[in-house]
Every structure is written in C-alpha cells, then in structure tokens.
N, C-alpha and C. Protein backbone atom coordinates (compact mmCIF):
# COMPACT_ATOMS: atom_id res chain seq x y z
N UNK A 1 69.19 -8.56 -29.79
CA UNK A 1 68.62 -9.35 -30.85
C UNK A 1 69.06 -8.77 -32.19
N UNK A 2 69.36 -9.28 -32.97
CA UNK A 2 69.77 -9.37 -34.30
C UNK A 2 68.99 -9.96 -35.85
N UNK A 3 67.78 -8.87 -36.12
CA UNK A 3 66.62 -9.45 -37.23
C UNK A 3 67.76 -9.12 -38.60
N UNK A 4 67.30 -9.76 -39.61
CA UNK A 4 67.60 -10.22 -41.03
C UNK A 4 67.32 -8.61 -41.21
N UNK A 5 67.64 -8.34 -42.67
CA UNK A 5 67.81 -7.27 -43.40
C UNK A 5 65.97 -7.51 -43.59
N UNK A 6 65.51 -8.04 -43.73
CA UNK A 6 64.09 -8.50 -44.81
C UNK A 6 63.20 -8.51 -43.43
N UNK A 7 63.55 -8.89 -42.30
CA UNK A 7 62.77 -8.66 -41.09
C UNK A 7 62.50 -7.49 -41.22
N UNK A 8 63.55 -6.51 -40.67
CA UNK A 8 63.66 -5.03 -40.71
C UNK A 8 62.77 -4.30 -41.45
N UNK A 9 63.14 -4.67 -42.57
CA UNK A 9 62.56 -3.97 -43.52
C UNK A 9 61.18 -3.99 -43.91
N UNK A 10 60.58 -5.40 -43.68
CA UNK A 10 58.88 -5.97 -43.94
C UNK A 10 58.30 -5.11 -42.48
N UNK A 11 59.36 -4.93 -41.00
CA UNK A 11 58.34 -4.18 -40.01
C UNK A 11 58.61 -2.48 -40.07
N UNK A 12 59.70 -2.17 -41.02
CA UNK A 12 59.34 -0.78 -41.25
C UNK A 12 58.35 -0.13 -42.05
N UNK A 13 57.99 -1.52 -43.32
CA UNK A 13 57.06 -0.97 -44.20
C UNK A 13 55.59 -1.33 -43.67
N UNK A 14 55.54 -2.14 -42.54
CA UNK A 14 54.00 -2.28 -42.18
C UNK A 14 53.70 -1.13 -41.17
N UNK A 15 55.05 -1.08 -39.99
CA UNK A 15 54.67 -0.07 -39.45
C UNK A 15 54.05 1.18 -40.07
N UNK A 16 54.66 2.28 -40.94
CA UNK A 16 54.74 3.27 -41.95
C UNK A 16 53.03 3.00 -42.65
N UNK A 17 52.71 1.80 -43.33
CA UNK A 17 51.42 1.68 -43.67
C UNK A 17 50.31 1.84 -42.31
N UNK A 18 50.67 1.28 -41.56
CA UNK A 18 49.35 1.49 -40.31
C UNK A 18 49.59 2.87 -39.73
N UNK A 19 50.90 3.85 -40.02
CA UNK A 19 51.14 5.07 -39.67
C UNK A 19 50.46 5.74 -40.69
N UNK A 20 50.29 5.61 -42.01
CA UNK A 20 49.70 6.58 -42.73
C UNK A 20 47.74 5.93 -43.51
N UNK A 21 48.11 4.88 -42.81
CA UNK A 21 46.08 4.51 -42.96
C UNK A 21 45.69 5.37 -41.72
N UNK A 22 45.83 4.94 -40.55
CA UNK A 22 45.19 5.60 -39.55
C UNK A 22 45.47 7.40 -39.51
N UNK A 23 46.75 7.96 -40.02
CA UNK A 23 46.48 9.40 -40.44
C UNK A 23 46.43 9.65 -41.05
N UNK A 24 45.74 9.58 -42.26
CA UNK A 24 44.59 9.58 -43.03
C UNK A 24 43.25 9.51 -42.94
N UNK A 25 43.25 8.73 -42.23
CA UNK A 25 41.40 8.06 -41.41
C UNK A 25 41.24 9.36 -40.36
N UNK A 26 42.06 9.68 -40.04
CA UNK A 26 41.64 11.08 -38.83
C UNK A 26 41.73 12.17 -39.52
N UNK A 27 42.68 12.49 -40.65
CA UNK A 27 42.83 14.09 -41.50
C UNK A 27 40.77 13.86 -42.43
N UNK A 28 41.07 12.80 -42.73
CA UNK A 28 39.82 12.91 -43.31
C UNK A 28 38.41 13.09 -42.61
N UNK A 29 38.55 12.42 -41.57
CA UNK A 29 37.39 12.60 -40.66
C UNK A 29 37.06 14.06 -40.46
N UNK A 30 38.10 14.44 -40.14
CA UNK A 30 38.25 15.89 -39.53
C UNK A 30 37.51 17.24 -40.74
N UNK A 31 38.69 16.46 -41.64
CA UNK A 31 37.96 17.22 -43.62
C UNK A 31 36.72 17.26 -43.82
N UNK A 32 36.36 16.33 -43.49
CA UNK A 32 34.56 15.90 -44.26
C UNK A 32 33.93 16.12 -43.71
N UNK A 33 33.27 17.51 -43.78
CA UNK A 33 32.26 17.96 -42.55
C UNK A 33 31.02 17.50 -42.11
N UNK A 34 30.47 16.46 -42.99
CA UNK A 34 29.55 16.04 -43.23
C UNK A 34 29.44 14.16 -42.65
N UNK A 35 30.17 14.57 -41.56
CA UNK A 35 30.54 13.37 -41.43
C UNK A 35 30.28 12.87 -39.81
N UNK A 36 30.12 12.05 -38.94
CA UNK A 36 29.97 11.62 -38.09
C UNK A 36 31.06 12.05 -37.03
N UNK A 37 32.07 11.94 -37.35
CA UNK A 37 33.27 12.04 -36.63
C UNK A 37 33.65 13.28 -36.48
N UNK A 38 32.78 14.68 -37.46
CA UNK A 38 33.71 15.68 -37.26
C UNK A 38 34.31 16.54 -36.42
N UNK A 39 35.03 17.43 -35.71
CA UNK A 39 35.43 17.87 -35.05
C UNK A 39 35.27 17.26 -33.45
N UNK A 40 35.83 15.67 -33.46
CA UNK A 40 35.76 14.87 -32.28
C UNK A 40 36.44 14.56 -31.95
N UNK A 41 36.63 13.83 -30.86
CA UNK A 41 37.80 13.86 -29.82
C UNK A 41 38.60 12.34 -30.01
N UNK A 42 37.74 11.45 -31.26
CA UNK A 42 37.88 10.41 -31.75
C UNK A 42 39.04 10.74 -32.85
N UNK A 43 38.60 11.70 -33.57
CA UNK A 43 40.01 12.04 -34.46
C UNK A 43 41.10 12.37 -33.76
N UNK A 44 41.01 12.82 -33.07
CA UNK A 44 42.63 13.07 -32.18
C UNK A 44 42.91 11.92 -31.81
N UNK A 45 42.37 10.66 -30.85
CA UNK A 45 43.09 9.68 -30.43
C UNK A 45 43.41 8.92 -31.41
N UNK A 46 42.83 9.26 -33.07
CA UNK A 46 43.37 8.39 -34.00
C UNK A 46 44.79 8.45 -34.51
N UNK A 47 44.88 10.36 -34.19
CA UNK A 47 46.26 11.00 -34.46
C UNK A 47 46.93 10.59 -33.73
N UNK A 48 46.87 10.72 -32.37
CA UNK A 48 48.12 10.06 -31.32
C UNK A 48 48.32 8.73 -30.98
N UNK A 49 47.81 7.73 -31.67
CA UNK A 49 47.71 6.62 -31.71
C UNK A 49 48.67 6.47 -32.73
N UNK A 50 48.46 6.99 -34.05
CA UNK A 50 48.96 6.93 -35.15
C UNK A 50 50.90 7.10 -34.77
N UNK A 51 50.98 7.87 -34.29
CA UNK A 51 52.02 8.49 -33.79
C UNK A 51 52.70 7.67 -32.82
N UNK A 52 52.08 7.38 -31.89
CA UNK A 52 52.46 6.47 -30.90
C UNK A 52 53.24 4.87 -31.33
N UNK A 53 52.81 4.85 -32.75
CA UNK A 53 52.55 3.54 -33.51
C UNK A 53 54.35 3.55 -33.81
C-alpha cells in the first residue's frame, strides 16, 4: 500500500500525541503522591501501552 505524504504524516503526528498524552498520564500518576494511582500497577500498563502504541 502506498499512503499520500499528508496520510503519513497526519498518522505520525496522532500516533506521537497518544504516545506522549498517555506517558505523561503515567509519569504523573506515578509523581503525585497524593494521588489514587500511586505506585500502581495501572501506571505501568499505561507505560507499556504507551509504547506498544
């Protein structure tokens, strides 16, 4: 298959955004001690998800 220059490029920049919302959403979870999520096993699958992405 053969996508447009502008294909390419609109799914590298969404990918890259849902790569750095969701690691962010887990560095922070992890940061904020005061927080529901902290030191859980929920922040990691956010990381390897993120990654996986």
């Amino acid at each position: 298959m053969d996508y447009s220059l502008t294909t390419r490029l609109a799914a590298e920049f969404f990918g890259t955004a849902i790569m750095i919302i969701l690691g962010n959403g887990s560095v922070a979870t992890v940061d904020l001690e005061r927080t529901k999520g902290s030191n859980s096993v929920g922040s990691s699958f956010q990381l390897v998800m993120a990654s996986l992405l």
